[in-house]
N, C-alpha and C. Protein backbone atom coordinates (compact mmCIF):
# COMPACT_ATOMS: atom_id res chain seq x y z
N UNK A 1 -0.03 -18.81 24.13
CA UNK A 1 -0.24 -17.40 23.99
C UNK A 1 0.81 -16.64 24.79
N UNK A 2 1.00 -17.15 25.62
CA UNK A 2 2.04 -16.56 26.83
C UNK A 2 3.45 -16.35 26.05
N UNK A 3 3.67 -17.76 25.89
CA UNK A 3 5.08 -17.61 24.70
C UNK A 3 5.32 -16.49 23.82
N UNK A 4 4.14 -16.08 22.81
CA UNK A 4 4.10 -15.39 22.14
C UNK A 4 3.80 -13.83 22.46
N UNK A 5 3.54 -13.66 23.58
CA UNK A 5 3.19 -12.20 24.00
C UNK A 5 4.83 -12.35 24.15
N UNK A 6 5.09 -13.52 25.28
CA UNK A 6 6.82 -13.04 25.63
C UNK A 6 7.85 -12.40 24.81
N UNK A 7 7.28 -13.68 23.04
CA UNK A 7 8.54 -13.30 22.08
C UNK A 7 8.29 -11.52 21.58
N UNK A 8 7.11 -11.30 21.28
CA UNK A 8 6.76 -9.78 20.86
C UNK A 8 7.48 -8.98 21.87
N UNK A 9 7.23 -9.08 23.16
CA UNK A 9 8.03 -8.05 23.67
C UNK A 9 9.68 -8.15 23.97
N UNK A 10 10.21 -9.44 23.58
CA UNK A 10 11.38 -9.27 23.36
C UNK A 10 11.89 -9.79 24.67
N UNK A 11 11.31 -10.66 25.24
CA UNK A 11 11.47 -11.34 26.80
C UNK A 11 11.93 -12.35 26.53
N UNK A 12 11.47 -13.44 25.55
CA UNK A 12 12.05 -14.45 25.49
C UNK A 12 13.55 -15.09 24.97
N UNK A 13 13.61 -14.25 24.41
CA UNK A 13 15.11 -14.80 24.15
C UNK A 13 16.19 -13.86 24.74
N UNK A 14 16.54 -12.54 25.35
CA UNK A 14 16.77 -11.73 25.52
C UNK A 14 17.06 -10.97 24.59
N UNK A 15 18.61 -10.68 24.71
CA UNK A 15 18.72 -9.57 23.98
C UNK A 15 18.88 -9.61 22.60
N UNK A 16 19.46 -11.08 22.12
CA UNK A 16 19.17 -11.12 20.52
C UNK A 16 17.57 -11.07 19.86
N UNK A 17 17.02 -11.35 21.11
CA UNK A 17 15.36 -11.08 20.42
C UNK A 17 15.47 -9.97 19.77
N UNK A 18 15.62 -8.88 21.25
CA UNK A 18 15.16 -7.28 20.92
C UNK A 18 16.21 -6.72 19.72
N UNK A 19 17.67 -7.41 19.87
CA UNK A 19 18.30 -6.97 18.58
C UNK A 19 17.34 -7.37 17.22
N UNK A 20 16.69 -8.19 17.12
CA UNK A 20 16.02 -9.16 15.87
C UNK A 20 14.98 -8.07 16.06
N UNK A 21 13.78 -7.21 16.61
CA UNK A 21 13.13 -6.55 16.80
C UNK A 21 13.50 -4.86 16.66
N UNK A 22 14.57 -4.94 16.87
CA UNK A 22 15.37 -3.14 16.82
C UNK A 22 15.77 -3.49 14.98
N UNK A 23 15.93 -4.82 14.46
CA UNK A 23 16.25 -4.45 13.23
C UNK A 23 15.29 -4.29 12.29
N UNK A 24 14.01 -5.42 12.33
CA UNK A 24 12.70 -5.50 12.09
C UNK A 24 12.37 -4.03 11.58
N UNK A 25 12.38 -3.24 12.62
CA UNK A 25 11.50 -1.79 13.28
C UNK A 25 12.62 -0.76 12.13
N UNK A 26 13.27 -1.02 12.56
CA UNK A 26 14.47 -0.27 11.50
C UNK A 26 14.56 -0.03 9.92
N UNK A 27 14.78 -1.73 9.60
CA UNK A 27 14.15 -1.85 8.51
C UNK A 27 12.90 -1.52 7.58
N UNK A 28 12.07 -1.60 8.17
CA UNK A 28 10.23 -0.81 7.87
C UNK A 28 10.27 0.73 8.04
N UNK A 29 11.07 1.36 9.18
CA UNK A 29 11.22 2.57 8.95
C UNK A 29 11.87 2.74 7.62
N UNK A 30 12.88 2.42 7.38
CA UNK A 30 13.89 3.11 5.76
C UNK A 30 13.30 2.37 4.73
N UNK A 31 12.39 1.45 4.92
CA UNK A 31 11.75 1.09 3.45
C UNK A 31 10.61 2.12 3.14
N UNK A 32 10.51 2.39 4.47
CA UNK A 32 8.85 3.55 4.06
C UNK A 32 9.69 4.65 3.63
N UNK A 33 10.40 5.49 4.47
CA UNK A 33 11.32 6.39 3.72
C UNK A 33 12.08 6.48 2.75
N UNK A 34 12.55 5.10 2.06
CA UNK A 34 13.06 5.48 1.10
C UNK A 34 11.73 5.39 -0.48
N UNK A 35 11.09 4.49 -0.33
CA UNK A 35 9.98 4.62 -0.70
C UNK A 35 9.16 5.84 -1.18
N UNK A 36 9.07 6.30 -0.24
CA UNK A 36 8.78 8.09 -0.41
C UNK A 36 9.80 8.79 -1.25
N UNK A 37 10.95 8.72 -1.19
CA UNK A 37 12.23 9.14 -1.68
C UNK A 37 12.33 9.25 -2.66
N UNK A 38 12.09 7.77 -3.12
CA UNK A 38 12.41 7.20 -5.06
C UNK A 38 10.95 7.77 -5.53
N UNK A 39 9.66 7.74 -4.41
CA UNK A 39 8.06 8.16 -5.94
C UNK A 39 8.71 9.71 -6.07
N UNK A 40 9.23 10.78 -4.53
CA UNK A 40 9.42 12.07 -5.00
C UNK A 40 9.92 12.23 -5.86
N UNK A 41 10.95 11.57 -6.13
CA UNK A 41 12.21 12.39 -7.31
C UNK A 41 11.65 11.73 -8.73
N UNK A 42 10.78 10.49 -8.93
CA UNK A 42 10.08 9.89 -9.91
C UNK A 42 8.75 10.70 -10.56
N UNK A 43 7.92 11.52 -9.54
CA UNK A 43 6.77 12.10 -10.34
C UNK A 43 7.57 12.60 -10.91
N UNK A 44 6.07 13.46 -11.74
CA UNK A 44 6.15 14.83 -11.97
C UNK A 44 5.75 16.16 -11.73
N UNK A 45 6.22 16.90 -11.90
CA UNK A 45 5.74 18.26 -10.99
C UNK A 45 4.53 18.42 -10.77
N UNK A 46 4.21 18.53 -10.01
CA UNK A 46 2.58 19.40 -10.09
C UNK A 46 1.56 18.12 -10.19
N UNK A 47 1.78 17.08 -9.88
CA UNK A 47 1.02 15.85 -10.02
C UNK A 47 1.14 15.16 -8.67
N UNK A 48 0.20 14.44 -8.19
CA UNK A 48 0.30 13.43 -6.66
C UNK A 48 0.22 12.17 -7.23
N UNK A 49 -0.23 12.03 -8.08
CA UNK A 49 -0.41 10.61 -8.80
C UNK A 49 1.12 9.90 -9.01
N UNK A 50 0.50 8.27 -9.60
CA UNK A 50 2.08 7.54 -9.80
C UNK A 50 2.49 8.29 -10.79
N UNK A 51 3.46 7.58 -11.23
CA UNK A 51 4.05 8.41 -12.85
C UNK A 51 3.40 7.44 -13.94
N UNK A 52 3.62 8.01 -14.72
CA UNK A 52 2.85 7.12 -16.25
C UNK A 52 3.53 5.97 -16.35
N UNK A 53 2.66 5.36 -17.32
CA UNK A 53 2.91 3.84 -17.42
C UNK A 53 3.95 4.01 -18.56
N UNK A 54 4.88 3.40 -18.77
CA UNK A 54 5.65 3.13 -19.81
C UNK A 54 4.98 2.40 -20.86
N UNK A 55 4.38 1.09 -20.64
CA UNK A 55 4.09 -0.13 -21.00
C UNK A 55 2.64 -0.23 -20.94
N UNK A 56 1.91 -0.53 -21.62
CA UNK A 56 0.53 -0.91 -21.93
C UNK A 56 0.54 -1.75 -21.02
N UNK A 57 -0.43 -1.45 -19.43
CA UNK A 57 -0.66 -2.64 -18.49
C UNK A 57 -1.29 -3.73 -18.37
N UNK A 58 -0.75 -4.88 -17.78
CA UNK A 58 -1.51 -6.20 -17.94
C UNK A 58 -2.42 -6.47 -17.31
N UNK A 59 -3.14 -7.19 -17.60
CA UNK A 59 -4.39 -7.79 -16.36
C UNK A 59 -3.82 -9.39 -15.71
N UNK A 60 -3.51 -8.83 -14.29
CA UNK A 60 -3.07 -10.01 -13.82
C UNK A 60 -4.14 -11.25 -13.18
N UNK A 61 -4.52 -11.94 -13.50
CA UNK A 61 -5.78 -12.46 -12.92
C UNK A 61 -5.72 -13.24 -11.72
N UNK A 62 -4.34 -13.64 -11.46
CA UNK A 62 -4.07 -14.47 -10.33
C UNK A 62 -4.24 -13.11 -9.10
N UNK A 63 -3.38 -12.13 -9.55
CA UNK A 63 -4.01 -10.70 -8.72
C UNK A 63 -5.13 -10.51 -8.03
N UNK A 64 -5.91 -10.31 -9.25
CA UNK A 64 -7.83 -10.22 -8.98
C UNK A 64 -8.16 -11.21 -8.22
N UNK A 65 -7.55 -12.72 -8.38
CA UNK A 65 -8.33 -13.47 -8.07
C UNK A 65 -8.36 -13.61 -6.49
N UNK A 66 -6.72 -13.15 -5.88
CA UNK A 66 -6.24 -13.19 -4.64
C UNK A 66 -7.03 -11.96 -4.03
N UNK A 67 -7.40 -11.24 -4.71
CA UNK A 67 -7.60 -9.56 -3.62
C UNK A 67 -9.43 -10.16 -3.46
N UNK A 68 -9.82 -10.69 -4.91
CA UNK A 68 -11.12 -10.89 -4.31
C UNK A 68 -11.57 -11.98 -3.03
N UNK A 69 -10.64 -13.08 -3.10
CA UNK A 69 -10.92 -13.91 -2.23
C UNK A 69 -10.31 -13.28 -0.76
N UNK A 70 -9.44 -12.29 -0.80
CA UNK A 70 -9.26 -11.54 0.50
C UNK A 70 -10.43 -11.15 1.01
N UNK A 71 -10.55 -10.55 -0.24
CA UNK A 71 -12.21 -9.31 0.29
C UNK A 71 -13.16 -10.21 0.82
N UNK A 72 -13.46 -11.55 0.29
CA UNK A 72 -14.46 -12.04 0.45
C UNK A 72 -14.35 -12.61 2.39
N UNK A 73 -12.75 -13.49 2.12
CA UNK A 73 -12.13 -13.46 3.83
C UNK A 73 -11.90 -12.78 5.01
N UNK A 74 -12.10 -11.89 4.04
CA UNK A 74 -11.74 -10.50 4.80
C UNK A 74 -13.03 -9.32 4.68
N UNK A 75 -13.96 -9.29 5.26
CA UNK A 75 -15.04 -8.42 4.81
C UNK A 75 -15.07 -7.53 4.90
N UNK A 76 -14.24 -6.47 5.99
CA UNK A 76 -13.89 -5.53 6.31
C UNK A 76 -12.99 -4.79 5.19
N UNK A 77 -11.73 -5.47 4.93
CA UNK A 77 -10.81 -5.55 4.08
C UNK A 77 -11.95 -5.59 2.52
N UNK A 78 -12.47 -5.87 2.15
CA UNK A 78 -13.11 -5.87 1.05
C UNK A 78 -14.37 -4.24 0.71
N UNK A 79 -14.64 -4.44 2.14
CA UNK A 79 -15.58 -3.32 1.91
C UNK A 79 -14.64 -2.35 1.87
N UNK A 80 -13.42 -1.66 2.44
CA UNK A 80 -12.16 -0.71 1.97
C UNK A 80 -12.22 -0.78 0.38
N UNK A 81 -11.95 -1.98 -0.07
CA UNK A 81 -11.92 -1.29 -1.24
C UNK A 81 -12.69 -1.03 -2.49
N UNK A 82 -13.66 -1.42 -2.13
CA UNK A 82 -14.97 -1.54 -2.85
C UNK A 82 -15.49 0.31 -2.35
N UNK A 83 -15.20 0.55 -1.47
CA UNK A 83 -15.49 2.15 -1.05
C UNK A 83 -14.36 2.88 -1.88
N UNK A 84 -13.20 2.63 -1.94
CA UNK A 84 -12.32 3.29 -2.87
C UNK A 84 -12.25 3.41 -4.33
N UNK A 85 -12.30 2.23 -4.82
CA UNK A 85 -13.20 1.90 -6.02
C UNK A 85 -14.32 2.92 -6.42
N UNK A 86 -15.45 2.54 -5.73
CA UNK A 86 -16.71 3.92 -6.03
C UNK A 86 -15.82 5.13 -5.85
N UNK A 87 -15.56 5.48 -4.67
CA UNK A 87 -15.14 6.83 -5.14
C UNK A 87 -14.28 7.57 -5.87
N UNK A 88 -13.09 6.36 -6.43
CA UNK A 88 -11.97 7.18 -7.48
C UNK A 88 -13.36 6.74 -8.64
N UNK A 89 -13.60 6.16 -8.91
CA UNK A 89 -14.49 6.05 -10.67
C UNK A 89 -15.81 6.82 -10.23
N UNK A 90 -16.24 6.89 -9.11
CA UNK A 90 -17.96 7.77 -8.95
C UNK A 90 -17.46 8.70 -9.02
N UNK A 91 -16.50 9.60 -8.39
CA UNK A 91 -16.42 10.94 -7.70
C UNK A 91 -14.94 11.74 -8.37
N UNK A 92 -13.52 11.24 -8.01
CA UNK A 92 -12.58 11.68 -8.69
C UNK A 92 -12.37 12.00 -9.88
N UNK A 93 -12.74 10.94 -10.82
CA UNK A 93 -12.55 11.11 -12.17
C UNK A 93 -13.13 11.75 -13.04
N UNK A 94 -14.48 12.35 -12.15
CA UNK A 94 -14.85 12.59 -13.25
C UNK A 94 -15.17 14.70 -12.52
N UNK A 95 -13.60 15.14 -12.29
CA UNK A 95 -13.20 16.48 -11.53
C UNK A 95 -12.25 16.45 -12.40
N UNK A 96 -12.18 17.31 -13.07
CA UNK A 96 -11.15 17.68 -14.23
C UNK A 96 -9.74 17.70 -13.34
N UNK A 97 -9.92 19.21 -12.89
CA UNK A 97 -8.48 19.54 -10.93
C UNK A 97 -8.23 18.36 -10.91
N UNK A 98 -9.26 17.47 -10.05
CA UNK A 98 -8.26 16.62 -9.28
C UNK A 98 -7.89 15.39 -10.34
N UNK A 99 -8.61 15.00 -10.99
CA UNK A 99 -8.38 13.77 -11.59
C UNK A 99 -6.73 14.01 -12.24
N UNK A 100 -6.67 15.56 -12.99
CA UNK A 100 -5.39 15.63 -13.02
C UNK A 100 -4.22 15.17 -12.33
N UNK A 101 -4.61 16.38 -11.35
CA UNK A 101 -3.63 16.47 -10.07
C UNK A 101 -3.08 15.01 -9.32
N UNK A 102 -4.23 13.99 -9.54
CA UNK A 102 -3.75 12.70 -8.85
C UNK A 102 -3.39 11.65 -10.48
N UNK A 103 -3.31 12.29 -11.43
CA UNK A 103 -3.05 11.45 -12.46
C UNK A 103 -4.11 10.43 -12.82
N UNK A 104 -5.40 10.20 -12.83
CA UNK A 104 -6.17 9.51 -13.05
C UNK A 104 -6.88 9.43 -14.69
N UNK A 105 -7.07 8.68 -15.15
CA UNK A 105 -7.33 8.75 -17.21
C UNK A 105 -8.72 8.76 -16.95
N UNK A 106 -9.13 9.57 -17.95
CA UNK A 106 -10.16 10.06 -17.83
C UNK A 106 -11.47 8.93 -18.23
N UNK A 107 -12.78 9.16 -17.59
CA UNK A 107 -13.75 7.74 -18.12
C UNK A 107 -14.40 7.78 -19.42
């Protein structure tokens, strides 16, 4: 455990650690920002939602099958989205405003 607190703070190896850690940190910053970057200039006006599907979407089942066995590993992690779930299909969708506004198809 010791080791590993050391390597996180960048003690153990010196300074190529913290270089390996200043790039880490760097990197995750400009992926989130650019991220943001490419959905802005991608919606469309007046919408928060993704942009439309081009393509009739697939059902990936290896997907499902991984998020459920998270949820199930993860109980915390499962109850998140089982609360999100109810509330975009209980509550969002069925608000003319918002369901728009966040791009959601109607039930």
């Amino acid at each position: 455990m010791g080791t590993g607190i050391a390597a996180h703070e960048g003690q153990l190896f010196g300074w190529p650690n913290q270089l390996l850690g200043l790039a880490t940190a760097v990197g995750l910053i400009l992926l989130s920002v650019s991220g943001v970057i490419l959905w802005w200039r991608r919606r469309e006006s007046g919408v928060l939602g993704a942009p439309k599907v081009l393509l009739s979407p697939r059902v990936s089942w290896g997907l499902i099958t991984l998020v459920v066995l998270l949820g199930i590993y993860l109980p915390l992690f499962g109850a998140s989205l089982l609360l999100v779930l109810v509330i975009e299909w209980g509550i969002l969708r069925r608000i003319p405003g918002v369901r728009r506004w966040l791009g959601l198809a109607s039930t």
